[in-house]
N, C-alpha and C. Protein backbone atom coordinates (compact mmCIF):
# COMPACT_ATOMS: atom_id res chain seq x y z
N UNK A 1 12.35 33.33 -24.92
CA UNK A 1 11.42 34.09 -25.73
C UNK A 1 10.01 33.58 -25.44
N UNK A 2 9.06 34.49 -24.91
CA UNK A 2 7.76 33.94 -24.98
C UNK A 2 7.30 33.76 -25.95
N UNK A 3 5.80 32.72 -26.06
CA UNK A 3 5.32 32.03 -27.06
C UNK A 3 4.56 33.01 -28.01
N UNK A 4 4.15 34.35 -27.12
CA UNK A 4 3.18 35.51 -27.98
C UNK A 4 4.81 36.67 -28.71
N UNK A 5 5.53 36.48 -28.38
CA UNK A 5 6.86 37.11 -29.55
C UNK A 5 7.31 35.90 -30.39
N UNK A 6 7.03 34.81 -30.46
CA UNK A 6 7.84 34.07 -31.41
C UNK A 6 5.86 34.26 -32.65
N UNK A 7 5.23 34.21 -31.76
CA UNK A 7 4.07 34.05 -33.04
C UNK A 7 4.23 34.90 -33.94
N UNK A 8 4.25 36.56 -33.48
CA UNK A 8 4.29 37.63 -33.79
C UNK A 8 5.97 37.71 -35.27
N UNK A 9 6.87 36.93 -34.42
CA UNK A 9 8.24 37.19 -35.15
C UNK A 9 8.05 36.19 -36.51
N UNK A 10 6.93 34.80 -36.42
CA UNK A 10 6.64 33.97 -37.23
C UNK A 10 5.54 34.97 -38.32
N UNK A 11 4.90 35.57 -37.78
CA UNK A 11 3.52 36.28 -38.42
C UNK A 11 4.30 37.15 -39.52
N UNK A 12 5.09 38.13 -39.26
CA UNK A 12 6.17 39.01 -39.75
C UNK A 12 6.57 38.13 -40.68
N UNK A 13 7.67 37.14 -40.95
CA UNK A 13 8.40 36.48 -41.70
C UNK A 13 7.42 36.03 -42.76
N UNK A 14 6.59 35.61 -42.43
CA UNK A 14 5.66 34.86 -43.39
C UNK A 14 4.74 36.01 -44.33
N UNK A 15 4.32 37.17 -43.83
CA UNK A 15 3.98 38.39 -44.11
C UNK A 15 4.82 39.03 -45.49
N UNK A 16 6.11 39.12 -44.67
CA UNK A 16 7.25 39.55 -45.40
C UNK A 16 7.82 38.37 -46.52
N UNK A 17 7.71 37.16 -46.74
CA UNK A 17 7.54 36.06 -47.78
C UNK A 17 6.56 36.03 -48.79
N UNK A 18 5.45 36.46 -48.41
CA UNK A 18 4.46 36.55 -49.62
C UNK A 18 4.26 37.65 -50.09
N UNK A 19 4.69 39.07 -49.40
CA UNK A 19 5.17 40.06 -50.17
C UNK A 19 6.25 40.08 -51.40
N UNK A 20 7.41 39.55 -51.17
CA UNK A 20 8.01 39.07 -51.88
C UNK A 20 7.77 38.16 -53.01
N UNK A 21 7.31 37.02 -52.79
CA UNK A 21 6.95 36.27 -53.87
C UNK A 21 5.57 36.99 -54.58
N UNK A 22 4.56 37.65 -54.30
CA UNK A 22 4.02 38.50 -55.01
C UNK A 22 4.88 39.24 -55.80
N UNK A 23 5.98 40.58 -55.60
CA UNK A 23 6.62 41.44 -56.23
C UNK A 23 7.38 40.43 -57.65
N UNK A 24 7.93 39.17 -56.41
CA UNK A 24 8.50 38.36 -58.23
C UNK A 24 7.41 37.45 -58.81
N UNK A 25 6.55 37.67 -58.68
CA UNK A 25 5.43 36.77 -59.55
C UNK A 25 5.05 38.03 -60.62
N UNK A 26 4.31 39.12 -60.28
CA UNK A 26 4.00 40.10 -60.83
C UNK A 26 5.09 40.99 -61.60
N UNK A 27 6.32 40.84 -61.69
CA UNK A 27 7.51 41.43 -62.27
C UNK A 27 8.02 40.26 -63.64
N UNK A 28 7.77 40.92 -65.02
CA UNK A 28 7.78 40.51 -65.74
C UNK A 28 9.54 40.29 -66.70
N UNK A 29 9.75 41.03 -65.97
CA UNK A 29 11.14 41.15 -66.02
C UNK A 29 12.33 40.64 -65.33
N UNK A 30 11.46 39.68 -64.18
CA UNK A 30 12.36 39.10 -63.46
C UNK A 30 13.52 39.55 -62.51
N UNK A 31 14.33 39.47 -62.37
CA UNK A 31 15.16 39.80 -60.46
C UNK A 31 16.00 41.25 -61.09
N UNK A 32 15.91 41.63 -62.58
CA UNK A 32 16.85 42.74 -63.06
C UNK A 32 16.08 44.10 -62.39
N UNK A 33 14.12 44.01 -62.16
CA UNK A 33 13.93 45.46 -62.14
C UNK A 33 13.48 45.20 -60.64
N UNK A 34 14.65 44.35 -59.31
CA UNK A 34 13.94 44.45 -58.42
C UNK A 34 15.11 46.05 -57.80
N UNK A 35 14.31 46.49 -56.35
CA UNK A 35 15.13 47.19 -55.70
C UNK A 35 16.18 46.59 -55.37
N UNK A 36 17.30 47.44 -55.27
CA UNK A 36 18.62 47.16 -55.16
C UNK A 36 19.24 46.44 -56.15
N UNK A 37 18.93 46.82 -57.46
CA UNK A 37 19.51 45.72 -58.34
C UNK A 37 20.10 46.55 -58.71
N UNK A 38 21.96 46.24 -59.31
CA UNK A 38 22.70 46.50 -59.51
C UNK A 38 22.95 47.08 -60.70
N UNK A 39 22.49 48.27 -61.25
CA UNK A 39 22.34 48.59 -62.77
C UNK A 39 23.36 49.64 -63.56
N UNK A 40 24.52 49.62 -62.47
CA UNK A 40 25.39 50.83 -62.86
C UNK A 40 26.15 50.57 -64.00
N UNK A 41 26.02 51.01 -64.92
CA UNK A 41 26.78 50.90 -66.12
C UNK A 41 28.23 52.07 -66.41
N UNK A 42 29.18 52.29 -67.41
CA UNK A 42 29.90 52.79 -67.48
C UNK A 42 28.95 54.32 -68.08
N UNK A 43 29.50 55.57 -67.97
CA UNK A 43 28.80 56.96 -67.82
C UNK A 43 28.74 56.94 -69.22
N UNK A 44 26.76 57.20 -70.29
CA UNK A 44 26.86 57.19 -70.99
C UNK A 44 26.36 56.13 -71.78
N UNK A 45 26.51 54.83 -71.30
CA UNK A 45 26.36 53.67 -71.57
C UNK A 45 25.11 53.03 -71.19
N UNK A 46 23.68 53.24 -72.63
CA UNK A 46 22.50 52.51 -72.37
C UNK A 46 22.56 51.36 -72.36
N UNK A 47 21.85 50.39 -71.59
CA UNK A 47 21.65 49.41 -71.31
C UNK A 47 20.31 49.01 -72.01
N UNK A 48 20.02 47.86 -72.75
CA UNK A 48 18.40 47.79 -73.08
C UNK A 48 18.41 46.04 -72.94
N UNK A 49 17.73 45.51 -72.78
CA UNK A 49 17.53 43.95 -72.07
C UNK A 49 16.12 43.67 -72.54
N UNK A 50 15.94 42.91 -73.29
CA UNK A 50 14.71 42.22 -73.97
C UNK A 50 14.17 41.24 -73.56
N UNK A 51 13.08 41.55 -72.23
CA UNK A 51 12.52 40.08 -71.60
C UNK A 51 11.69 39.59 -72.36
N UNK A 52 10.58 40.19 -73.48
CA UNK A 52 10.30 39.29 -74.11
C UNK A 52 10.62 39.84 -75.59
N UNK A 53 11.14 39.20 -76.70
CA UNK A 53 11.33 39.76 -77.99
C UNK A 53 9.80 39.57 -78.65
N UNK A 54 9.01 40.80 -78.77
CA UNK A 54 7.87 40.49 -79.98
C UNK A 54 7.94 40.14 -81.25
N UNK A 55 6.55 40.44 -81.99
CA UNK A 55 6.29 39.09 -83.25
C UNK A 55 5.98 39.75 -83.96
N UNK A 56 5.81 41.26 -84.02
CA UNK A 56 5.03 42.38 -84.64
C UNK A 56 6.10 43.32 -84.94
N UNK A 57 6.02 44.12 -86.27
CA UNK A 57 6.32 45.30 -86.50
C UNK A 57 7.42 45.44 -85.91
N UNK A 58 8.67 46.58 -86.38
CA UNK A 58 9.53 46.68 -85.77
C UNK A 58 9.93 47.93 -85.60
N UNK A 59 10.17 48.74 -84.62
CA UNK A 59 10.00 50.15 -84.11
C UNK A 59 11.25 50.65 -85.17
N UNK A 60 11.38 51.77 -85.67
CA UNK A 60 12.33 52.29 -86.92
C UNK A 60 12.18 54.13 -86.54
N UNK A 61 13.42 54.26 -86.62
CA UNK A 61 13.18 56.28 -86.47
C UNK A 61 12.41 56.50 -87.00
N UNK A 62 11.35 57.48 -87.21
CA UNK A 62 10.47 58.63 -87.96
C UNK A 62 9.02 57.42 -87.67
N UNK A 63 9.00 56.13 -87.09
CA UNK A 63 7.46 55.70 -86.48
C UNK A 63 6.65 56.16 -85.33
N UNK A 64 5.91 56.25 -85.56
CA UNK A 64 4.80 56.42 -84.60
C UNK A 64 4.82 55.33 -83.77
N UNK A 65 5.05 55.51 -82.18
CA UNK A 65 4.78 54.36 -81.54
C UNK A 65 4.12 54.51 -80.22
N UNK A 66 3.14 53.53 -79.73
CA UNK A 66 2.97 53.74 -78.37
C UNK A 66 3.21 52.74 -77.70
N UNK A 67 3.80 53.10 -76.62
CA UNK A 67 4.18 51.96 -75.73
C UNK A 67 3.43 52.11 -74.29
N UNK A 68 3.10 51.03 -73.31
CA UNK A 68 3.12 51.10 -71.39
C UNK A 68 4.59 51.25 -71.30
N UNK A 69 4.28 51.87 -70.00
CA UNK A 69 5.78 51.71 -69.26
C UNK A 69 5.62 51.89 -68.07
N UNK A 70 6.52 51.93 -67.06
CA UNK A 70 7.22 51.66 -65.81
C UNK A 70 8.31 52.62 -65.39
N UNK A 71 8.28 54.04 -64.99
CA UNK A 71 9.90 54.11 -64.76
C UNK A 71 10.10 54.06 -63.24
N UNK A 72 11.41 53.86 -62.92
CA UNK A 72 12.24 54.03 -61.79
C UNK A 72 13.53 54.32 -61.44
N UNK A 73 13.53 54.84 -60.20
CA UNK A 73 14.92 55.38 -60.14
C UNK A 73 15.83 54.23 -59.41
N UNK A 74 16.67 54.80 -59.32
CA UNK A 74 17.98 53.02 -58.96
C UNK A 74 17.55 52.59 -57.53
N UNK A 75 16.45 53.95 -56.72
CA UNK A 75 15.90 53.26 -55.51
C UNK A 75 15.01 52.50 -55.42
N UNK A 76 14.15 51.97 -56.72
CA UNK A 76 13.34 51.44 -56.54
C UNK A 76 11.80 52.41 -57.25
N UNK A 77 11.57 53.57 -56.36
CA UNK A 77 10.88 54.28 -56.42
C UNK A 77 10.01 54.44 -57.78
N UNK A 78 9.12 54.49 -57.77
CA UNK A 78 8.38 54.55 -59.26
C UNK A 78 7.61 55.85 -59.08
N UNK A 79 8.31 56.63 -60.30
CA UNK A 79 8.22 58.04 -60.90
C UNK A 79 7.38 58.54 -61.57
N UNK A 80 6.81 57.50 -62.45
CA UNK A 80 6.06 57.32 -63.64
C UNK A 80 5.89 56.10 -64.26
N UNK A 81 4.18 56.07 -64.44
CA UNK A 81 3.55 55.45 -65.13
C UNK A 81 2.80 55.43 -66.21
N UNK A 82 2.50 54.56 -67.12
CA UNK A 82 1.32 54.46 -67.99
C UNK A 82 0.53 53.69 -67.43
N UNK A 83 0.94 52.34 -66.78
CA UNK A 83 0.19 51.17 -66.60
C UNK A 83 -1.23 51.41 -66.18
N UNK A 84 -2.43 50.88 -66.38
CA UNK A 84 -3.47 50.92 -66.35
C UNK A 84 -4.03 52.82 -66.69
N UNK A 85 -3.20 52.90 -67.29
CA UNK A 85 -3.90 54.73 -67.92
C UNK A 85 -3.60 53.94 -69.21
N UNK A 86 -3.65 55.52 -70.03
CA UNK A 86 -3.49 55.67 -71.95
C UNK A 86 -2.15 55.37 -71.86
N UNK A 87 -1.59 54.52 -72.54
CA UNK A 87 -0.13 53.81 -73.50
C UNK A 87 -0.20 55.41 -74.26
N UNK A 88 0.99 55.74 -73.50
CA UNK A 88 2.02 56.82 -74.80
C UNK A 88 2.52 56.75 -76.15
N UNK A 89 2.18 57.76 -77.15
CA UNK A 89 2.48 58.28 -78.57
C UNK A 89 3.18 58.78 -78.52
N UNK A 90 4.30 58.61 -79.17
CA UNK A 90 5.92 59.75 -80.14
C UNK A 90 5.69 58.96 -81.04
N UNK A 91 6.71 60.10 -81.56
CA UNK A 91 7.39 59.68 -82.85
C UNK A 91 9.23 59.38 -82.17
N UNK A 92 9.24 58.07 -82.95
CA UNK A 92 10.36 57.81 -82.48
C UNK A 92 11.99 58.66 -83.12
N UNK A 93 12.65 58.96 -82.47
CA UNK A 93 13.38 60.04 -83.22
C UNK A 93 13.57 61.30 -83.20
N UNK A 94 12.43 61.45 -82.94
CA UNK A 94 12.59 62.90 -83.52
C UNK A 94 12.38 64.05 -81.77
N UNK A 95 13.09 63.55 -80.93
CA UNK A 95 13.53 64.41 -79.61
C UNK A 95 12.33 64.74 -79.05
N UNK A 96 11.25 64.19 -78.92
CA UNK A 96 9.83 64.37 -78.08
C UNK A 96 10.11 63.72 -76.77
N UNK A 97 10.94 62.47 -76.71
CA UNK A 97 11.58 62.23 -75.57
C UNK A 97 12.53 62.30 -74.79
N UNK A 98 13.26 61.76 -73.81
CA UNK A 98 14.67 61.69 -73.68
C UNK A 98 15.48 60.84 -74.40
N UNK A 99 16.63 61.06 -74.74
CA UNK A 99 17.28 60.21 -75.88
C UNK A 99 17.84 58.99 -75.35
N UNK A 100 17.85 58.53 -74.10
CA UNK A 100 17.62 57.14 -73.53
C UNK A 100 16.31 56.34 -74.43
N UNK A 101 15.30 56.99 -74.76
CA UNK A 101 14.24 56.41 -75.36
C UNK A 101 14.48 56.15 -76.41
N UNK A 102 14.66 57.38 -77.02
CA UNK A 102 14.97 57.19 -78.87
C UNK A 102 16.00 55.90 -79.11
N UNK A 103 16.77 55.93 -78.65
CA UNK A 103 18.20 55.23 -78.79
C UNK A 103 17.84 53.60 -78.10
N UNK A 104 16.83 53.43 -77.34
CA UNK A 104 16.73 51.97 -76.54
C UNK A 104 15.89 51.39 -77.25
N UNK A 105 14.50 52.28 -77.65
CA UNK A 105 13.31 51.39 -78.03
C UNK A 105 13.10 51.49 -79.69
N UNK A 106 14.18 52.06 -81.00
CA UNK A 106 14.67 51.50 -81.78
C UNK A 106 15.06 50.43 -82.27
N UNK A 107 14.02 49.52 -83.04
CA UNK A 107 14.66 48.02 -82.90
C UNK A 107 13.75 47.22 -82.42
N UNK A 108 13.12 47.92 -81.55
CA UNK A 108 12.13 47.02 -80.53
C UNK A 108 11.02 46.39 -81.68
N UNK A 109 10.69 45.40 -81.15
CA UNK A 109 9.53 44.75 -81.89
C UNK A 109 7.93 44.91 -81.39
N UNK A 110 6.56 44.80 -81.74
CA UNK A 110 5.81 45.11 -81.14
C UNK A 110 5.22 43.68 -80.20
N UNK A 111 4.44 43.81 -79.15
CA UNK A 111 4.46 42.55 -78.23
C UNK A 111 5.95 42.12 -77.31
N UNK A 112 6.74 43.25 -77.76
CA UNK A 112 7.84 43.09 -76.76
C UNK A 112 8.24 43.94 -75.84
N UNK A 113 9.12 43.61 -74.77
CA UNK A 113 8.82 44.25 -73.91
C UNK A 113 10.64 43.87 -73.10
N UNK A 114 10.45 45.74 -72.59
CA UNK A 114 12.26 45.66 -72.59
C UNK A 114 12.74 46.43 -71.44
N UNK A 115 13.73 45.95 -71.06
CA UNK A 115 14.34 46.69 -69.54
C UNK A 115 15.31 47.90 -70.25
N UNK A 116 15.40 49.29 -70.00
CA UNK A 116 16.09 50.29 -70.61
C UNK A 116 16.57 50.78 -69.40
N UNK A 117 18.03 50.39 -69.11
CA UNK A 117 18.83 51.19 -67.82
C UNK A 117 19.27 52.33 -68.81
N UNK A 118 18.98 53.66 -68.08
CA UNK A 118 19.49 55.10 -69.01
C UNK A 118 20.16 55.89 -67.51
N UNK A 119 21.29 56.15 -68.17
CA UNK A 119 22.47 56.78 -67.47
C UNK A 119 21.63 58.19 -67.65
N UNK A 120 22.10 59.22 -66.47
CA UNK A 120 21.71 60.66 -66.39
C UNK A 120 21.88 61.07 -67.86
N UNK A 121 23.05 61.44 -68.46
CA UNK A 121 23.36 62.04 -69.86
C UNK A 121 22.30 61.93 -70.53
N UNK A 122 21.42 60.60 -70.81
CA UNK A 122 21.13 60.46 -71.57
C UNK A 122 19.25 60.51 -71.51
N UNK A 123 19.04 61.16 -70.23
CA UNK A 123 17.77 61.33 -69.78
C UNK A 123 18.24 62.93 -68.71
N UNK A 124 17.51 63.12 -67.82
CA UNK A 124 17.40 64.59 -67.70
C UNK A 124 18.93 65.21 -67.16
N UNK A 125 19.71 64.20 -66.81
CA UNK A 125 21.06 65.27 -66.27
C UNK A 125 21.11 65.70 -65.34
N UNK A 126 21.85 66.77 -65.12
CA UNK A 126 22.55 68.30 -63.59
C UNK A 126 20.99 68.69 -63.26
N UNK A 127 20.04 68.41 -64.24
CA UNK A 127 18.97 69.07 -64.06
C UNK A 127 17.97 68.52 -63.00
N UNK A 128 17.72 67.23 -63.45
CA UNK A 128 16.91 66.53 -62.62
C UNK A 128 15.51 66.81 -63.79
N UNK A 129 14.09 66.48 -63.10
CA UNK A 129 12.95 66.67 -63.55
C UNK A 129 11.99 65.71 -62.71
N UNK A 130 11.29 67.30 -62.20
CA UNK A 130 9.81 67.30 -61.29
C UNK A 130 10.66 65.74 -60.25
N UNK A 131 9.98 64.57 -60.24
CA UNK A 131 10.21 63.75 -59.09
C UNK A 131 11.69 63.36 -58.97
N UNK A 132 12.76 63.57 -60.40
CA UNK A 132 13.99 62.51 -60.63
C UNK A 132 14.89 63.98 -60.67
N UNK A 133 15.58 62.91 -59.32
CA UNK A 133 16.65 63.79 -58.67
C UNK A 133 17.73 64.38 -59.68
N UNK A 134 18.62 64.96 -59.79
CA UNK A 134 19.50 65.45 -60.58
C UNK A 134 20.93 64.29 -60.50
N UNK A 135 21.58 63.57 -62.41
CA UNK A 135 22.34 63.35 -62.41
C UNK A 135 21.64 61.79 -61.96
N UNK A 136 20.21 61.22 -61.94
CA UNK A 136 19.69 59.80 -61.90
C UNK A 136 20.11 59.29 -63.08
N UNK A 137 20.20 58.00 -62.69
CA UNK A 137 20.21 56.78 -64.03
C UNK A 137 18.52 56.35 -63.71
N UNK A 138 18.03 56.54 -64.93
CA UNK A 138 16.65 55.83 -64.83
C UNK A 138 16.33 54.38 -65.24
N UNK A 139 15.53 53.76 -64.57
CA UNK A 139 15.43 52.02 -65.37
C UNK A 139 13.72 52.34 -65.49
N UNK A 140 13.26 51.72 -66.95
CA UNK A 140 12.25 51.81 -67.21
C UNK A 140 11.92 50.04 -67.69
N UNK A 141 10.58 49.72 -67.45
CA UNK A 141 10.29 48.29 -68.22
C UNK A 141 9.23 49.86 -69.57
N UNK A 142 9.47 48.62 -70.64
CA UNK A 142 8.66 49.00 -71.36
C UNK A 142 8.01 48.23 -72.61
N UNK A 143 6.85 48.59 -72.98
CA UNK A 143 6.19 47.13 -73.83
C UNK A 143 5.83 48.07 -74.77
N UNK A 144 6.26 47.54 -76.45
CA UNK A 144 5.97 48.11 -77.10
C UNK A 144 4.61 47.66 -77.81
N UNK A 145 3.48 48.60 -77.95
CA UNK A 145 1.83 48.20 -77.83
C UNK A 145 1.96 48.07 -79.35
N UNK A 146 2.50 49.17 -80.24
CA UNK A 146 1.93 49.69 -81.46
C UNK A 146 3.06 50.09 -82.58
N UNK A 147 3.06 49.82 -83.76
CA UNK A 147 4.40 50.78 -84.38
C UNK A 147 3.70 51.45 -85.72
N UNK A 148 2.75 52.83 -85.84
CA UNK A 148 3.17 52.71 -87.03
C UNK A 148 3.67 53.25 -88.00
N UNK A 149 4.53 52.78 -88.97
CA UNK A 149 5.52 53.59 -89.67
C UNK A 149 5.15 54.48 -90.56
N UNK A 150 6.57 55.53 -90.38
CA UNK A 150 6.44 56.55 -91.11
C UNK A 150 5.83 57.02 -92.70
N UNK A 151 5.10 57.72 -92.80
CA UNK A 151 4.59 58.07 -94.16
C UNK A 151 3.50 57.76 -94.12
N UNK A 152 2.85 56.96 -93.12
CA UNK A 152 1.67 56.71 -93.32
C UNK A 152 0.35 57.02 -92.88
């Protein structure tokens, strides 16, 4: 092997190392929301994973909440964002979202922030929607910013 392909094959590796350790430095969620991570659950069956539990308020049906988020499909691919735009408003409950949402971020505390694997059923289905193919499991990170409760 000449000395100008081993630099080149060294340049690459090292390239491809700090890409990496960037993606897990900046991933708050750690090795669960990398690509290729293994998130298949039984059909039906939400998954919700609490990397950090918050200290605030606690998300309850009929609240007002806004959260950032993250979604992706099991390739990796990112579909949708809030991050650095406006943090999203529902009302929790009451079917403004997909019911992967209603059903995961129930419970949630505010300052926390949570991995939601959602099986097709329980997000768009046979249908698909605009970028997410038909019959996806979606994985979303999501941080809950705000809660506030109903009646008020």
């Amino acid at each position: 092997m000449s000395p100008r392909k081993l630099q080149v094959g060294v340049a690459v590796c090292v390239a491809l190392a700090v890409v990496v350790l960037f993606f897990i430095a900046s991933n708050p969620f750690g090795m669960s929301g990398m690509i290729g991570t293994n998130t298949s659950q039984p059909q039906g069956q939400l998954v919700a994973q609490d990397a950090i539990v918050g200290s605030g308020a606690t998300a309850q049906t009929g609240d007002t909440i806004t959260v950032n988020y993250t979604g992706r499909l099991q390739t990796g691919v990112v579909f949708d964002s809030s991050v650095g735009k406006t943090p999203y408003t529902f009302v929790l409950g009451a079917g403004n979202v997909i019911p992967g949402w209603d059903l995961g971020l129930t419970g949630m505390k505010v300052g926390g922030k949570r991995l939601l694997v959602i099986p097709s059923d329980l997000a768009y289905g046979p249908t698909g929607y605009g970028p997410i193919p038909p019959n996806s499991t979606l994985i979303f990170e999501v941080e809950l910013v705000s809660v506030e409760p109903a009646g008020q």
